[in-house]
C-alpha atoms as a PDB file:
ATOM      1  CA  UNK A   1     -38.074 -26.717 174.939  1.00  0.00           C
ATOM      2  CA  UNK A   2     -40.210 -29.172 172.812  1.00  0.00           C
ATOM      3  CA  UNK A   3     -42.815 -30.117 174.338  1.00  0.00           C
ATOM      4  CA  UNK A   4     -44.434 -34.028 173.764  1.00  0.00           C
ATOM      5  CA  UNK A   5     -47.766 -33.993 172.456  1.00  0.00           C
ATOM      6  CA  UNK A   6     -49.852 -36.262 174.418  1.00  0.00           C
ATOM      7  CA  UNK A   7     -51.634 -39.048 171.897  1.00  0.00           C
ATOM      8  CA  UNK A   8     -55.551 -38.346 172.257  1.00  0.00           C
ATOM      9  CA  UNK A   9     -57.608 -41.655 172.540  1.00  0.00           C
ATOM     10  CA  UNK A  10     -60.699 -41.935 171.303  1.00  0.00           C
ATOM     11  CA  UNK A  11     -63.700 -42.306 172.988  1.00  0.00           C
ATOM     12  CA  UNK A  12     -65.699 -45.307 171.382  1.00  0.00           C
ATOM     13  CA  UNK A  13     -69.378 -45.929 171.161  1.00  0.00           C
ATOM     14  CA  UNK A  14     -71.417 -49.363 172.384  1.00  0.00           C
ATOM     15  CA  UNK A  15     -71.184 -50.929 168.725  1.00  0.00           C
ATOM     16  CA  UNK A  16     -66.941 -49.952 168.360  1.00  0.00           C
ATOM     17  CA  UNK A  17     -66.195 -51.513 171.474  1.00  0.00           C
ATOM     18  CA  UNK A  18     -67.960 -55.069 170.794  1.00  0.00           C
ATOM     19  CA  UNK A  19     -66.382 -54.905 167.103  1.00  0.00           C
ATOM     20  CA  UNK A  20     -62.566 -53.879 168.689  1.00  0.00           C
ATOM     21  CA  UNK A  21     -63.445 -56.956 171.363  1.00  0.00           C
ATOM     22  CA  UNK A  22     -64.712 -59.143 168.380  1.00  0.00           C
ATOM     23  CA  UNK A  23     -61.455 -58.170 166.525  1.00  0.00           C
ATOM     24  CA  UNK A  24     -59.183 -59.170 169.956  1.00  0.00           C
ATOM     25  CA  UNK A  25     -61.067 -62.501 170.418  1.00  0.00           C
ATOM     26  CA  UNK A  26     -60.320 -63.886 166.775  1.00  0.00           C
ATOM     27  CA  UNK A  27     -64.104 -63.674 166.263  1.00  0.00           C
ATOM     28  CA  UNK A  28     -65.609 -64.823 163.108  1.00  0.00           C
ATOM     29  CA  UNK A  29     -65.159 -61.213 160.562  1.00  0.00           C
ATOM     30  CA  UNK A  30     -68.011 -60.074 157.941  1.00  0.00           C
ATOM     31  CA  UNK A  31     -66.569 -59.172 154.833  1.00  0.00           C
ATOM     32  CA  UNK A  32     -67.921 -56.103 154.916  1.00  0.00           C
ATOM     33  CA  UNK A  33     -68.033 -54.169 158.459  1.00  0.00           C
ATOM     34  CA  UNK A  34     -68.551 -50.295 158.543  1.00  0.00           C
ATOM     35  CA  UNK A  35     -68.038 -50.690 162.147  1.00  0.00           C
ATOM     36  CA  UNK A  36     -64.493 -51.937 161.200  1.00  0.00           C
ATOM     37  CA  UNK A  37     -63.901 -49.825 158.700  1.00  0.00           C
ATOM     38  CA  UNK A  38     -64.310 -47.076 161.269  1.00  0.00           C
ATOM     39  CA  UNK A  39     -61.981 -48.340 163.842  1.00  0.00           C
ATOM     40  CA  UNK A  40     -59.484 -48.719 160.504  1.00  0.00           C
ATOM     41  CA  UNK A  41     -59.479 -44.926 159.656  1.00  0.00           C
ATOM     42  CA  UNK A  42     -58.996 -44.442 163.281  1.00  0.00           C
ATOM     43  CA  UNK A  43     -56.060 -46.788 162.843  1.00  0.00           C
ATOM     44  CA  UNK A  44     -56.958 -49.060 165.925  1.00  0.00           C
ATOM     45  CA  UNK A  45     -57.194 -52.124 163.764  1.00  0.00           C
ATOM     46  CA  UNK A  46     -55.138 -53.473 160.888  1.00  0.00           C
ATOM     47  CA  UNK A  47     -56.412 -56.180 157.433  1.00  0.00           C
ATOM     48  CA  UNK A  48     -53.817 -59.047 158.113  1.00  0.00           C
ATOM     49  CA  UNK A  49     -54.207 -61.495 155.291  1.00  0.00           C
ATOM     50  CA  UNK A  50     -58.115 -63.445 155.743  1.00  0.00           C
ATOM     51  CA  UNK A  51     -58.292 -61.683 159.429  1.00  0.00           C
ATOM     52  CA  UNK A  52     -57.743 -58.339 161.317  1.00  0.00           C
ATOM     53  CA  UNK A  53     -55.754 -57.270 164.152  1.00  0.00           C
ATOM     54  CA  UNK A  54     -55.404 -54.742 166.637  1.00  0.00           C
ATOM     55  CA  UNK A  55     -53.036 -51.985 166.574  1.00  0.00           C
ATOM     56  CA  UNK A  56     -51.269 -51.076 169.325  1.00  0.00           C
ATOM     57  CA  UNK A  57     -53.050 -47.643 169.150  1.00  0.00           C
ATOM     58  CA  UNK A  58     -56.228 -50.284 169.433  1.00  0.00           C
ATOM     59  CA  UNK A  59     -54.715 -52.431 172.309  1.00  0.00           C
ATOM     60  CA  UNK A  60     -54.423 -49.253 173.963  1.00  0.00           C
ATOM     61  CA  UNK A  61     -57.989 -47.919 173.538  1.00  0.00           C
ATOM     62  CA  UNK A  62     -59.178 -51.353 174.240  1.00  0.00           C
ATOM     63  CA  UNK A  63     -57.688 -52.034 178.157  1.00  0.00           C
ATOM     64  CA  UNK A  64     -58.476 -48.345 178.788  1.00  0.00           C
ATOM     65  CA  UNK A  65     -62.360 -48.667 177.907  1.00  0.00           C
ATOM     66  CA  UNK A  66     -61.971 -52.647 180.019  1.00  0.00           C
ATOM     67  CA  UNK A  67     -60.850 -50.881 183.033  1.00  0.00           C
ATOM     68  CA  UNK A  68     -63.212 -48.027 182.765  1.00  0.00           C
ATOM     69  CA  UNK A  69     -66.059 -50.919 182.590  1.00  0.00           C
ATOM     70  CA  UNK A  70     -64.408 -52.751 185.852  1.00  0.00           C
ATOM     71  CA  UNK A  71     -64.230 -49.562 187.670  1.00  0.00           C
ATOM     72  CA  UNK A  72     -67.870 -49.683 187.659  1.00  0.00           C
ATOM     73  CA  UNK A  73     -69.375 -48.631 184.574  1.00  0.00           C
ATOM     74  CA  UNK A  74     -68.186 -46.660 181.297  1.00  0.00           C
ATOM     75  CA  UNK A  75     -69.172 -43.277 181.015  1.00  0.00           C
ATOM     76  CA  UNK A  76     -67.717 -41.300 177.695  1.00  0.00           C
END
């Protein structure tokens, strides 16, 4: 039997998370970002024209790390 590898999300640091929010809101973008260049090789977020975009790889990492927050605090 095959068995179905289970996709491994990363676990982001402070500076990740506000960018991947920033990049969810439609925040204003730097040109340059090495924060967002990060989350790109990660492949959580994706150049779309002018602005970026989340995956959904990103959207994923993104409500998990939101409801780890809610749940009373985020601990990596």
């Amino acid at each position: 039997m095959a068995e179905k590898e289970k996709a491994v999300l990363p676990i982001l640091n402070q500076a990740q998370r506000a960018t991947l929010e920033g990049v969810s809101n439609r925040r204003a973008q730097l040109p340059s970002d090495t924060t967002r260049d990060e989350l790109a090789e990660l492949g959580l977020v994706v150049k779309q024209g002018a602005k970026w975009a989340l995956t959904p790889k990103g959207k994923k990492v993104l409500s998990l790390s939101s409801s780890k927050r809610n749940l009373g605090g985020f601990r990596p």
